[in-house]
N, C-alpha and C. Protein backbone atom coordinates (compact mmCIF):
# COMPACT_ATOMS: atom_id res chain seq x y z
N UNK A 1 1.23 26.39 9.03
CA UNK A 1 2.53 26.26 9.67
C UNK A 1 3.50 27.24 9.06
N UNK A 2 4.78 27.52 10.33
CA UNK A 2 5.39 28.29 9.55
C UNK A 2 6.31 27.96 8.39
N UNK A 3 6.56 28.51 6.84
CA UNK A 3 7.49 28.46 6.21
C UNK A 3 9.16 28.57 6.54
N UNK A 4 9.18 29.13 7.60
CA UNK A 4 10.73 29.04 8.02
C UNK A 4 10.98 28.03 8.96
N UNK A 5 10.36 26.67 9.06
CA UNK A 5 11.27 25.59 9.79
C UNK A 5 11.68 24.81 8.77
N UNK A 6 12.60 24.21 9.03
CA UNK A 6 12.74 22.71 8.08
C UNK A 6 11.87 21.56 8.18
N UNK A 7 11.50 21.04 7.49
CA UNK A 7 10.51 19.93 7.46
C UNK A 7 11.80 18.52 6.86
N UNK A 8 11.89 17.11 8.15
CA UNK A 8 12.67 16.48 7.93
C UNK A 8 11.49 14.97 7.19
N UNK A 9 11.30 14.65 5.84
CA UNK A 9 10.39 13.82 5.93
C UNK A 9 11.43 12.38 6.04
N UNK A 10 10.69 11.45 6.89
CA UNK A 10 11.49 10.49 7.49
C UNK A 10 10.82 8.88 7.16
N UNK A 11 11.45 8.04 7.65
CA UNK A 11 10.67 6.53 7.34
C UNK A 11 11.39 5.79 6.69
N UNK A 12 11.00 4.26 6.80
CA UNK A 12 11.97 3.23 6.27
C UNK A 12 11.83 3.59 4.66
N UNK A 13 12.89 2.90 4.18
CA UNK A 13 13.04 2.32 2.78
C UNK A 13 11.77 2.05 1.84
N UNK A 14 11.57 2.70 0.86
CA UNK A 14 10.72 2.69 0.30
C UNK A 14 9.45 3.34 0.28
N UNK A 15 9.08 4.23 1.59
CA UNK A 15 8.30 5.06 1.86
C UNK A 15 7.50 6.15 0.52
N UNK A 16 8.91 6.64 0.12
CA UNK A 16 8.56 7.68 -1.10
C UNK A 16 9.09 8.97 -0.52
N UNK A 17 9.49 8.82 0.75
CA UNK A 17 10.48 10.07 1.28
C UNK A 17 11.20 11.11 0.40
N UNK A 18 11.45 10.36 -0.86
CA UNK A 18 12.28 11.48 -1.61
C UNK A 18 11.37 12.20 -2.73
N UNK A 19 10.26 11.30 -3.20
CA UNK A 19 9.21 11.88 -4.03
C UNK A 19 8.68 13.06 -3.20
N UNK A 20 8.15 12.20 -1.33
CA UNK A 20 7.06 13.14 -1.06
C UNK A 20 7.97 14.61 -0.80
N UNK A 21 9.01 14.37 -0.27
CA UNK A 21 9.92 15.39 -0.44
C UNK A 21 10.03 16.75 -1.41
N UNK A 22 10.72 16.50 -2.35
CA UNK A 22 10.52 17.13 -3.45
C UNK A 22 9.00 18.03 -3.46
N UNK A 23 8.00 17.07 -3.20
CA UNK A 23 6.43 17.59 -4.01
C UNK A 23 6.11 18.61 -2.64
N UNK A 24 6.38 18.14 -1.62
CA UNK A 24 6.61 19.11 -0.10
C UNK A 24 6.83 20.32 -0.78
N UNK A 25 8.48 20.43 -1.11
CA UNK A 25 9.35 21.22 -0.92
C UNK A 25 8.77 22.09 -2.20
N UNK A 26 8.08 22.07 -2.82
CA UNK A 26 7.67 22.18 -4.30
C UNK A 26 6.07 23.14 -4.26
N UNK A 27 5.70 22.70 -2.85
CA UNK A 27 3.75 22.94 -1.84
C UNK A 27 4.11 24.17 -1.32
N UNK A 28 5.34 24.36 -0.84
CA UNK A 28 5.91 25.29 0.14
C UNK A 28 6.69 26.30 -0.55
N UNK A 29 7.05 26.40 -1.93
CA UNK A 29 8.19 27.01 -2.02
C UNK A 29 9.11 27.44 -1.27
N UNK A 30 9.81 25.53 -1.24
CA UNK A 30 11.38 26.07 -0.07
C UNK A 30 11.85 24.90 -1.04
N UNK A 31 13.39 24.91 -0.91
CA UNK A 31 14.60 24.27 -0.77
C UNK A 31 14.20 22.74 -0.65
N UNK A 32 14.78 21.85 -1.27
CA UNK A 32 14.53 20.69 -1.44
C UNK A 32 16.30 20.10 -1.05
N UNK A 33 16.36 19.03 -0.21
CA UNK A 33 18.09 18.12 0.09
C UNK A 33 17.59 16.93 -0.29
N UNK A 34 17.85 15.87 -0.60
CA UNK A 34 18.02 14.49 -0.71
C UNK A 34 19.19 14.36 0.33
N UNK A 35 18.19 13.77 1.29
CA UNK A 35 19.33 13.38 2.46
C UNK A 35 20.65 12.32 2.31
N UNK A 36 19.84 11.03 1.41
CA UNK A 36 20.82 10.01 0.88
C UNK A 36 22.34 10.75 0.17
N UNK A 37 22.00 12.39 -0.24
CA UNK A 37 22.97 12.32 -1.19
C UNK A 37 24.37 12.94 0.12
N UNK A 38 24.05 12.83 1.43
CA UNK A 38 25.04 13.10 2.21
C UNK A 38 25.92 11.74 2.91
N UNK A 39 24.96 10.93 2.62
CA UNK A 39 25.75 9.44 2.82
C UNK A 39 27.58 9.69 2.24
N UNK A 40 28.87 9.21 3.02
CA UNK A 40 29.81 8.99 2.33
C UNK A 40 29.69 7.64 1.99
N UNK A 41 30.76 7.72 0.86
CA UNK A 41 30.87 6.91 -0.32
C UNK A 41 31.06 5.15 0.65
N UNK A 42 31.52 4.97 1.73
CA UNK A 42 31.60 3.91 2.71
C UNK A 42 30.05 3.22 2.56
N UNK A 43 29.63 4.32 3.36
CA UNK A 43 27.91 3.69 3.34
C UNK A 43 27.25 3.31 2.63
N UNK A 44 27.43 4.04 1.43
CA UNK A 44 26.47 3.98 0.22
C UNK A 44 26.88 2.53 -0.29
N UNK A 45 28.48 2.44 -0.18
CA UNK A 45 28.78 0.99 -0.39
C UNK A 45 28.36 -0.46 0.42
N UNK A 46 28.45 -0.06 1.53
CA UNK A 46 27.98 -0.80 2.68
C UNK A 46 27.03 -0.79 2.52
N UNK A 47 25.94 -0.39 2.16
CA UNK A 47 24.30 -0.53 1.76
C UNK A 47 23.43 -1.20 0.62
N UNK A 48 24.68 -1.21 -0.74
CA UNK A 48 24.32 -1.11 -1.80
C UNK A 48 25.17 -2.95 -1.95
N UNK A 49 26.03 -3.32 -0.55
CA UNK A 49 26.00 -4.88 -0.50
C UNK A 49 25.14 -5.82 -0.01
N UNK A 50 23.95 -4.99 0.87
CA UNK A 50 23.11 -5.55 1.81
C UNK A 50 23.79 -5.83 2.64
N UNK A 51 24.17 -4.40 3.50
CA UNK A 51 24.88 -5.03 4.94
C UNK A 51 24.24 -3.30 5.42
N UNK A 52 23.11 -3.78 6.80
CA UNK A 52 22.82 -2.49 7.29
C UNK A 52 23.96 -1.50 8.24
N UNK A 53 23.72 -0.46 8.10
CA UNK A 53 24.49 0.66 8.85
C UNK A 53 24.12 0.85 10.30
N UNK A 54 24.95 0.83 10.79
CA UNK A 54 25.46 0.66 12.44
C UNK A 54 25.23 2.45 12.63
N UNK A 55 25.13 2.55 13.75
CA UNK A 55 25.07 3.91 14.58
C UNK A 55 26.54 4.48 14.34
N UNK A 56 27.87 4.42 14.08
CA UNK A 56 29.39 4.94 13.95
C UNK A 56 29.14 5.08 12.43
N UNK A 57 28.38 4.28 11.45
CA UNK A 57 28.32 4.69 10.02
C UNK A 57 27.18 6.02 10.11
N UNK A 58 26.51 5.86 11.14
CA UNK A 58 24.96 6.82 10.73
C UNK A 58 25.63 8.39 11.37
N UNK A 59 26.39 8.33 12.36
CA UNK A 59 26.46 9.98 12.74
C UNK A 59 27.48 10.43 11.76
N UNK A 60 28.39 10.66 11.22
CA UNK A 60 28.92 11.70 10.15
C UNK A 60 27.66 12.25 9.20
N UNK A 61 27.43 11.03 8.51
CA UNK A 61 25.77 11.24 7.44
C UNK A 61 25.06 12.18 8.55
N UNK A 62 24.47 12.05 9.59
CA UNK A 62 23.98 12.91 10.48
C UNK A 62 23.78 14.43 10.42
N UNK A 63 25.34 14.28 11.06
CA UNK A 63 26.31 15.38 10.97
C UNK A 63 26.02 16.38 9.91
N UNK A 64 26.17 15.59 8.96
CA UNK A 64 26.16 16.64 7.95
C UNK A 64 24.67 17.04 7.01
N UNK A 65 23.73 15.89 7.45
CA UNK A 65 22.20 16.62 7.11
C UNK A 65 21.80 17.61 8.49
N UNK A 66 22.61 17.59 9.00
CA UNK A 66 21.97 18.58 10.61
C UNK A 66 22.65 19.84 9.77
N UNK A 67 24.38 19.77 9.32
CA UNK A 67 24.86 21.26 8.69
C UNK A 67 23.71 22.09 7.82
N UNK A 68 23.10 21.12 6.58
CA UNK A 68 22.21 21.74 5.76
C UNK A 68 20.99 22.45 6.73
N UNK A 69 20.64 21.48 7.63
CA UNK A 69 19.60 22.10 8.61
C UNK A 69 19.41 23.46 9.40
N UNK A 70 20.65 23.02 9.78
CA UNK A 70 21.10 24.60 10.36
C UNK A 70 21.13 25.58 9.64
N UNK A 71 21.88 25.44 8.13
CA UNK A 71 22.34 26.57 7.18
C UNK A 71 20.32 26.88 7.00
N UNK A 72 19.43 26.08 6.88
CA UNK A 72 18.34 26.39 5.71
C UNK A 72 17.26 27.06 6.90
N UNK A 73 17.44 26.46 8.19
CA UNK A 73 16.48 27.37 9.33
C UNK A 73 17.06 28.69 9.21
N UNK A 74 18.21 29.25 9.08
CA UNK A 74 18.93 30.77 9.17
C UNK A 74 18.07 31.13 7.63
N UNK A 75 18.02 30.64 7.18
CA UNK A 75 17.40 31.11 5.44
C UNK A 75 16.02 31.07 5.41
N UNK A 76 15.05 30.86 6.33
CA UNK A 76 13.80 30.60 5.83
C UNK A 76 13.11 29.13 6.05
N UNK A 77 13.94 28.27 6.09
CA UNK A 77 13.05 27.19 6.29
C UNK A 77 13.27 26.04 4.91
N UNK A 78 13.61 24.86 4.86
CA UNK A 78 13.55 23.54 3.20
C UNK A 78 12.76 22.36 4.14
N UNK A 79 12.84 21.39 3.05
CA UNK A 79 12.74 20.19 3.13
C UNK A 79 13.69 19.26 2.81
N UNK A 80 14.00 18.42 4.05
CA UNK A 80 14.74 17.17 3.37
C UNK A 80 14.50 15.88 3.85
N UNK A 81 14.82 15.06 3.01
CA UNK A 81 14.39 13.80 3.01
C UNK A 81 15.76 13.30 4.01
N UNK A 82 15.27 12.59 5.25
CA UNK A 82 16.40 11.50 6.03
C UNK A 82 15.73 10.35 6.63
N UNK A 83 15.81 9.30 6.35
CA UNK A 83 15.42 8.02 7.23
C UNK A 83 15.06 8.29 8.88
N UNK A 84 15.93 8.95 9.49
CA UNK A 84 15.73 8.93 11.02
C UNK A 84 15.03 8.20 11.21
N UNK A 85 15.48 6.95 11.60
CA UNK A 85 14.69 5.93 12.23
C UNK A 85 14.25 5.84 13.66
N UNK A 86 16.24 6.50 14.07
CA UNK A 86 15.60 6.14 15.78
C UNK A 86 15.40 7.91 16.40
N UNK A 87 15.51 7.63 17.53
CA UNK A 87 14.66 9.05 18.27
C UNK A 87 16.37 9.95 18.75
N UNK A 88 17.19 9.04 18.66
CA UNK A 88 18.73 9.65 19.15
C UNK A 88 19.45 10.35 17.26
N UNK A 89 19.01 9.87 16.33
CA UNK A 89 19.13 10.25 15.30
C UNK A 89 17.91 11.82 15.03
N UNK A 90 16.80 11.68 15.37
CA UNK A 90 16.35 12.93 15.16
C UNK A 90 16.91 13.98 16.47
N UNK A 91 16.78 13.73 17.48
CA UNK A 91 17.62 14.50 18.65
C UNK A 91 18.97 15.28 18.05
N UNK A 92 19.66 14.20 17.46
CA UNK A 92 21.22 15.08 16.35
C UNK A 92 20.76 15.91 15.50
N UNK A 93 19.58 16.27 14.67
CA UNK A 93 19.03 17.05 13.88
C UNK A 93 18.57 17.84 14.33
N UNK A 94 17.71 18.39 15.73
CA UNK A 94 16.75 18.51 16.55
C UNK A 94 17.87 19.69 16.80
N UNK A 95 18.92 18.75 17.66
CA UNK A 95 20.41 19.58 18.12
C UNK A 95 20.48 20.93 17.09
N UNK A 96 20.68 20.80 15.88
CA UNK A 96 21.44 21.95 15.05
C UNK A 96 20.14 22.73 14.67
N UNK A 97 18.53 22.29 14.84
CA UNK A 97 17.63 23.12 14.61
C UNK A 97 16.37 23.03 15.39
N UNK A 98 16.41 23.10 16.52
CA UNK A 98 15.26 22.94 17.40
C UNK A 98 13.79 22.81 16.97
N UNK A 99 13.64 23.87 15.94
CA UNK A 99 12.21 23.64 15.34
C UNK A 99 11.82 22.88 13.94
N UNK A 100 12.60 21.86 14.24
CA UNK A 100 12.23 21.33 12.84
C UNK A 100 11.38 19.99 13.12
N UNK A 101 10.56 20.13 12.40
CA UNK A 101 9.17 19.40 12.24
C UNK A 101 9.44 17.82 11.26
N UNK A 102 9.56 16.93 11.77
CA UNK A 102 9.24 15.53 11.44
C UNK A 102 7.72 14.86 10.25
N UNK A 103 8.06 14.79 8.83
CA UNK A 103 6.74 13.86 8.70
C UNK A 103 7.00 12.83 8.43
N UNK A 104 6.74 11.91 9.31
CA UNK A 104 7.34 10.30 9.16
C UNK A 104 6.29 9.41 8.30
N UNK A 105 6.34 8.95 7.07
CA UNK A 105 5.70 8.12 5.95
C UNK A 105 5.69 6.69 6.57
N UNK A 106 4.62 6.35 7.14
CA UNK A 106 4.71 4.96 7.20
C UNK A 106 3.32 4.32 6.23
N UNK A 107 3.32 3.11 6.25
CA UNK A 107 2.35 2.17 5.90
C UNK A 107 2.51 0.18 5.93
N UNK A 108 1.37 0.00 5.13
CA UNK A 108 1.90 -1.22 5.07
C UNK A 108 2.98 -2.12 4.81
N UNK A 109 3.52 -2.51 5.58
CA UNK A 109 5.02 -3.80 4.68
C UNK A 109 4.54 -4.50 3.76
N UNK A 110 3.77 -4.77 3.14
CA UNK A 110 3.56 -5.88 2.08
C UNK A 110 3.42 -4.49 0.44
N UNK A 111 2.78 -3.49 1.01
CA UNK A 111 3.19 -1.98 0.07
C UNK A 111 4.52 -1.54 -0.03
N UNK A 112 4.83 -1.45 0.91
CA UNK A 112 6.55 -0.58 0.76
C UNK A 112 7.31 -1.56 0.58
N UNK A 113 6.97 -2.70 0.51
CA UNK A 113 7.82 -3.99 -0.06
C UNK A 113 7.77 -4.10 -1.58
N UNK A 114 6.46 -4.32 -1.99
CA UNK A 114 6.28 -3.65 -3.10
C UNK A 114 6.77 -2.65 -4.08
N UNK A 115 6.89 -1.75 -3.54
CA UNK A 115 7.32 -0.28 -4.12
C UNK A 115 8.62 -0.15 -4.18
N UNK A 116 9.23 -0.98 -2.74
CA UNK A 116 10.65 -0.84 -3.05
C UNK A 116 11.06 -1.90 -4.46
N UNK A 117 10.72 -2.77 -4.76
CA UNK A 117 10.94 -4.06 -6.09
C UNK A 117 10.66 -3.53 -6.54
N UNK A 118 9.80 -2.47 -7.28
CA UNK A 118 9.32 -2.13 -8.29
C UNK A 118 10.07 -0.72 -8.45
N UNK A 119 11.28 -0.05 -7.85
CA UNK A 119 12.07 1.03 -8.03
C UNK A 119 13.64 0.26 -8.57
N UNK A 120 13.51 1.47 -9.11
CA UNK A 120 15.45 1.01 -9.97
C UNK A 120 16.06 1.95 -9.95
N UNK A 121 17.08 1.93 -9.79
CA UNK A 121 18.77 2.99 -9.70
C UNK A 121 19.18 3.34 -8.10
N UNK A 122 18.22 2.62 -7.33
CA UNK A 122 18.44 2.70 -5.55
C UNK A 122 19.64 2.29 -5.36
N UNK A 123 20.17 2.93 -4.53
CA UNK A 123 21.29 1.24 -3.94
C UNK A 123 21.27 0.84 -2.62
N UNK A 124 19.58 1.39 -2.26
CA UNK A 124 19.43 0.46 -1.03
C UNK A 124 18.43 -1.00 -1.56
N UNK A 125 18.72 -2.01 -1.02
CA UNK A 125 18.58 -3.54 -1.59
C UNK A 125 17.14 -3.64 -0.60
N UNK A 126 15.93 -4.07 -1.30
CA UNK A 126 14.61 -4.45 -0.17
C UNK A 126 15.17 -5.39 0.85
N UNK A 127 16.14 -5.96 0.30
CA UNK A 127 16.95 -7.17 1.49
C UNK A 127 17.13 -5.87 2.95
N UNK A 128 17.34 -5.02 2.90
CA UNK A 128 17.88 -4.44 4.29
C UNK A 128 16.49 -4.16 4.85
N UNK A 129 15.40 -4.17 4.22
CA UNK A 129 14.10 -3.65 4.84
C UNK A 129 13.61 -4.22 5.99
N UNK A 130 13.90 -5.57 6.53
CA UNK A 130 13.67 -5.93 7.65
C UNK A 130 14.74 -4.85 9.25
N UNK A 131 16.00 -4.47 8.54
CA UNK A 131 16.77 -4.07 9.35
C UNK A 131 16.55 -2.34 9.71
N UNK A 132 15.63 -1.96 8.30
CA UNK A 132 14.87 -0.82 8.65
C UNK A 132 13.81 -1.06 9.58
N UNK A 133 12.96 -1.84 9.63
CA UNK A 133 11.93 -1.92 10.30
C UNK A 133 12.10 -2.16 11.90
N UNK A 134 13.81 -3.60 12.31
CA UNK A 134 14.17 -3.42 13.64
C UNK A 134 14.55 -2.31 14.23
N UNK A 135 14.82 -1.41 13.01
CA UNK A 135 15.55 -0.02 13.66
C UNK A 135 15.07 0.87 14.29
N UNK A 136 13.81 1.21 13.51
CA UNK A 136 12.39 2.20 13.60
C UNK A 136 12.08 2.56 14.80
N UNK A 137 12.48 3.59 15.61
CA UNK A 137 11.11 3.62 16.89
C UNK A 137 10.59 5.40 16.57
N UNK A 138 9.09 5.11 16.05
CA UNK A 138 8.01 6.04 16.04
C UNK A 138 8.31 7.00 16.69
N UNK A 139 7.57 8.52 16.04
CA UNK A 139 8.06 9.81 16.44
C UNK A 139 6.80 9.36 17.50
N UNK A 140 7.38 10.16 18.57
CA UNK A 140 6.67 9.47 20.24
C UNK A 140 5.95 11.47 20.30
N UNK A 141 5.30 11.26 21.18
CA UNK A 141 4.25 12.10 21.70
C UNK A 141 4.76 14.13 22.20
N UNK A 142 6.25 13.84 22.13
CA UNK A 142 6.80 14.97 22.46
C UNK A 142 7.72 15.47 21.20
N UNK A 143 7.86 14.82 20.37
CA UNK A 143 8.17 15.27 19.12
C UNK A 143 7.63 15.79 17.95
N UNK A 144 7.68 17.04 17.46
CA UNK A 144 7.18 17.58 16.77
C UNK A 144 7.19 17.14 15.32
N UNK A 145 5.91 16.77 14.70
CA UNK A 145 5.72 16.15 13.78
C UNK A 145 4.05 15.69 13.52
N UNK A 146 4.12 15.19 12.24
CA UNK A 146 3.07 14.70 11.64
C UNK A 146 3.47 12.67 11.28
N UNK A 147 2.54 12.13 11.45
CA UNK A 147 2.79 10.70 10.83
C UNK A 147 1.27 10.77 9.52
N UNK A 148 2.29 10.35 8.27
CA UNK A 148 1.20 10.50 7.27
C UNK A 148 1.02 9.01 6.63
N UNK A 149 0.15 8.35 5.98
CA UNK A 149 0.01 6.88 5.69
C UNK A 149 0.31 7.15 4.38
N UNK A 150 0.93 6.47 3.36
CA UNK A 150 1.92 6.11 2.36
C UNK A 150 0.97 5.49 1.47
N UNK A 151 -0.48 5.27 1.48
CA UNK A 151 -1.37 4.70 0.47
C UNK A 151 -1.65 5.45 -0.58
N UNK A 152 -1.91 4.85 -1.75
CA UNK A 152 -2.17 6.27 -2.39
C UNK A 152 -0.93 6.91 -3.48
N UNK A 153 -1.57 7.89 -4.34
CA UNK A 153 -0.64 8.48 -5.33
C UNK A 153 0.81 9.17 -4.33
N UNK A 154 1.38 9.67 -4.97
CA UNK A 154 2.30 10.63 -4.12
C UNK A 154 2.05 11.95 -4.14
N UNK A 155 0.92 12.22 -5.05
CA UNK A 155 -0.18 13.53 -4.87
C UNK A 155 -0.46 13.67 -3.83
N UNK A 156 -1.26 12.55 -3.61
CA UNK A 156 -2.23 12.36 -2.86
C UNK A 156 -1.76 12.00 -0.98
N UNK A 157 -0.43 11.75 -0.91
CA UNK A 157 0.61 11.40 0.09
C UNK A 157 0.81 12.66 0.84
N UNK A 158 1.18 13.62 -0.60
CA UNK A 158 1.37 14.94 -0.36
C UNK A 158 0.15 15.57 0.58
N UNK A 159 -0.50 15.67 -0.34
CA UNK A 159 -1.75 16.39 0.37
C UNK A 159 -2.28 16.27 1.85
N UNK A 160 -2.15 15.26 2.08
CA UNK A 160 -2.63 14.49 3.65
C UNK A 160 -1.38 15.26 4.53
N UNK A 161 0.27 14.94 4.00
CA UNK A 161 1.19 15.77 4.77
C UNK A 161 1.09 16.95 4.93
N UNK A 162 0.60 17.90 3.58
CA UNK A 162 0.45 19.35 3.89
C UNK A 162 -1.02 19.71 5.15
N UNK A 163 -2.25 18.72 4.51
CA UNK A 163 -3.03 19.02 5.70
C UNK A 163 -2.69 18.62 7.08
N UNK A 164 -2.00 17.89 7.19
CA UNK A 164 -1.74 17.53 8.85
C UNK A 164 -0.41 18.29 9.40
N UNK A 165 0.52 18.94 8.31
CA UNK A 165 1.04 19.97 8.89
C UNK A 165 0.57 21.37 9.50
N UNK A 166 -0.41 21.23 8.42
CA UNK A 166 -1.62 22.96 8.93
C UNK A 166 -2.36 22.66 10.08
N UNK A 167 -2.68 21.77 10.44
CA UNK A 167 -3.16 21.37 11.49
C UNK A 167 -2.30 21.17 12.90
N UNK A 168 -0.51 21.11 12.38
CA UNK A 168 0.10 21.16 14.15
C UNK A 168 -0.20 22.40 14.61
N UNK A 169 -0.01 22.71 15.84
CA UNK A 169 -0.19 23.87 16.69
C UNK A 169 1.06 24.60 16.53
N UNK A 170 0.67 25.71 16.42
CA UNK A 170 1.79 27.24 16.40
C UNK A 170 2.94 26.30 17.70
N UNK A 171 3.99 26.49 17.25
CA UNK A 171 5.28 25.89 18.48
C UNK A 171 6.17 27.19 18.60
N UNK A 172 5.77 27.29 19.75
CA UNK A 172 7.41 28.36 20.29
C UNK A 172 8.25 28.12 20.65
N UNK A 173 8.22 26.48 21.15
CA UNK A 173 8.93 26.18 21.61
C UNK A 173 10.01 25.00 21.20
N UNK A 174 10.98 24.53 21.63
CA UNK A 174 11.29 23.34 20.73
C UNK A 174 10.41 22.09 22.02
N UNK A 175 10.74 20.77 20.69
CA UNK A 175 10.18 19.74 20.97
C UNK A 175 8.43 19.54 21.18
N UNK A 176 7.95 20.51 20.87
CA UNK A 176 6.18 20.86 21.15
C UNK A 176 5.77 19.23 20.89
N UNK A 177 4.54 19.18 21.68
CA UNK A 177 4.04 17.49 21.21
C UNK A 177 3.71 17.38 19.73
N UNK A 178 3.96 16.38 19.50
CA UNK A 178 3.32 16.11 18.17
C UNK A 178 1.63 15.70 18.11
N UNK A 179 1.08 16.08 17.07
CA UNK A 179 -0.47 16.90 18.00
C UNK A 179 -1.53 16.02 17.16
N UNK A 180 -1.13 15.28 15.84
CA UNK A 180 -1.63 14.24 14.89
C UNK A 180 -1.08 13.65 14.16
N UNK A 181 -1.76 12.12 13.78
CA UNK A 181 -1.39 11.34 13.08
C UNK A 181 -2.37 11.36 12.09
N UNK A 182 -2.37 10.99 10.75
CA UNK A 182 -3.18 11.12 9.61
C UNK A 182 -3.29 10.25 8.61
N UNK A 183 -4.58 9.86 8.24
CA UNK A 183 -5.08 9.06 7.26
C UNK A 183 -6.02 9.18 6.62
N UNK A 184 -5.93 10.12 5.90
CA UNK A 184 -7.03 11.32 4.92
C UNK A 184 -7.52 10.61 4.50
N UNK A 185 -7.78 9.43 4.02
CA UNK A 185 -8.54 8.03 3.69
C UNK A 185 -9.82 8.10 4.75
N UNK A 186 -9.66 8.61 5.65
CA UNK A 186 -10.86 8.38 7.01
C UNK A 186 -11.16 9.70 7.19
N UNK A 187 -10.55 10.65 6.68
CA UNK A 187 -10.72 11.84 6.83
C UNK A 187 -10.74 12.90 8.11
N UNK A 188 -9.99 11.96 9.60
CA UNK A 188 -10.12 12.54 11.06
C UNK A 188 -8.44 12.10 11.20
N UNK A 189 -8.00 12.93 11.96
CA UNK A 189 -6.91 12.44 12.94
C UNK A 189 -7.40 11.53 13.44
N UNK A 190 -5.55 10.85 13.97
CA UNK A 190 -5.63 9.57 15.20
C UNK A 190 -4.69 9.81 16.10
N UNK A 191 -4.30 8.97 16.79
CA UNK A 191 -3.09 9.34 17.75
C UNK A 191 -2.61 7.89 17.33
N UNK A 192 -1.18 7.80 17.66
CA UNK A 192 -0.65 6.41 17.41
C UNK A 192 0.03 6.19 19.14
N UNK A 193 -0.02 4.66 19.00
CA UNK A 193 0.83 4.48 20.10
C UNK A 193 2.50 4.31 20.11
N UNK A 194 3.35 4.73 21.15
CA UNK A 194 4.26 5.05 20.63
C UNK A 194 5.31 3.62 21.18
């Protein structure tokens, strides 16, 4: 794949979005954002009471991980970590960079439930994780992206994302289908339903 898109890695709470991030951004030599760190200080508060964020809290935060987006496609191409849960939230990102490529971290809830209790200095509360999960609707069949399964080291998280990125198809275009889902555990693509 090419080095000059942005790669947005996405998924509920607790995923490892910001680890797999980093170790991405680290595979690629590009630019690394922590999307959380564009949250204003409202949200972060509003989050860090266990009270989930409404769509009027989520577009400024938006807003302004789409600015970095834009600035880092003119440069070559980063990675950043954003939740995008729903499909009108990646569309706002989509907006400021047409070719930017989605890897959405999902797995089990009884794991990322897990993982989230067992992290400290967050100030998102596992209490909102149900309100991540109503939120969620799956990168669907015309969105460009990879879905990678969350089992496993964050090596090893990595690796499955970098192979199922080498594996999308050359895109010229925006929105290209998204072409696999992955669980290097089985060692084949899948398709998910959307």
């Amino acid at each position: 794949m090419s080095t000059q898109r942005v790669i947005v890695v996405m998924g509920v709470a607790g995923t490892g979005k910001t680890t797999v991030g980093r170790l991405l951004a680290e595979a690629l030599a590009l630019p690394y954002a922590e999307g959380d760190s564009y949250h204003p200080a409202a949200n972060v508060a509003k989050m860090s009471a266990g009270i989930p964020l409404d769509d009027a809290d989520r577009w400024p935060w938006l807003d302004a991980v789409a600015e970095w987006i834009r600035g880092r496609t003119e440069l070559g191409g980063g990675v950043v970590s954003a939740s995008c849960l729903k499909r009108a939230y990646r569309d706002r990102l989509r907006a400021a960079a047409p070719g930017a490529v989605f890897v959405h971290l999902t797995g089990e809830r009884p794991l990322i439930e897990r993982r989230m209790a067992d992290r400290t200095g967050h100030f998102m509360p596992a209490t909102l994780l149900d309100s991540q999960f109503a939120t969620l609707e799956p990168l669907q069949q015309d969105e460009t992206g990879v879905v990678v399964d969350v089992s496993g080291s964050p090596e090893e998280i990595t690796g499955r994302a970098l192979a199922a990125l080498r594996r999308l198809r050359p895109s010229g275009t925006p929105g290209a289908p998204r072409t696999t889902e992955t669980n290097e555990t089985s060692e084949k693509p899948e398709t998910t339903a959307s």
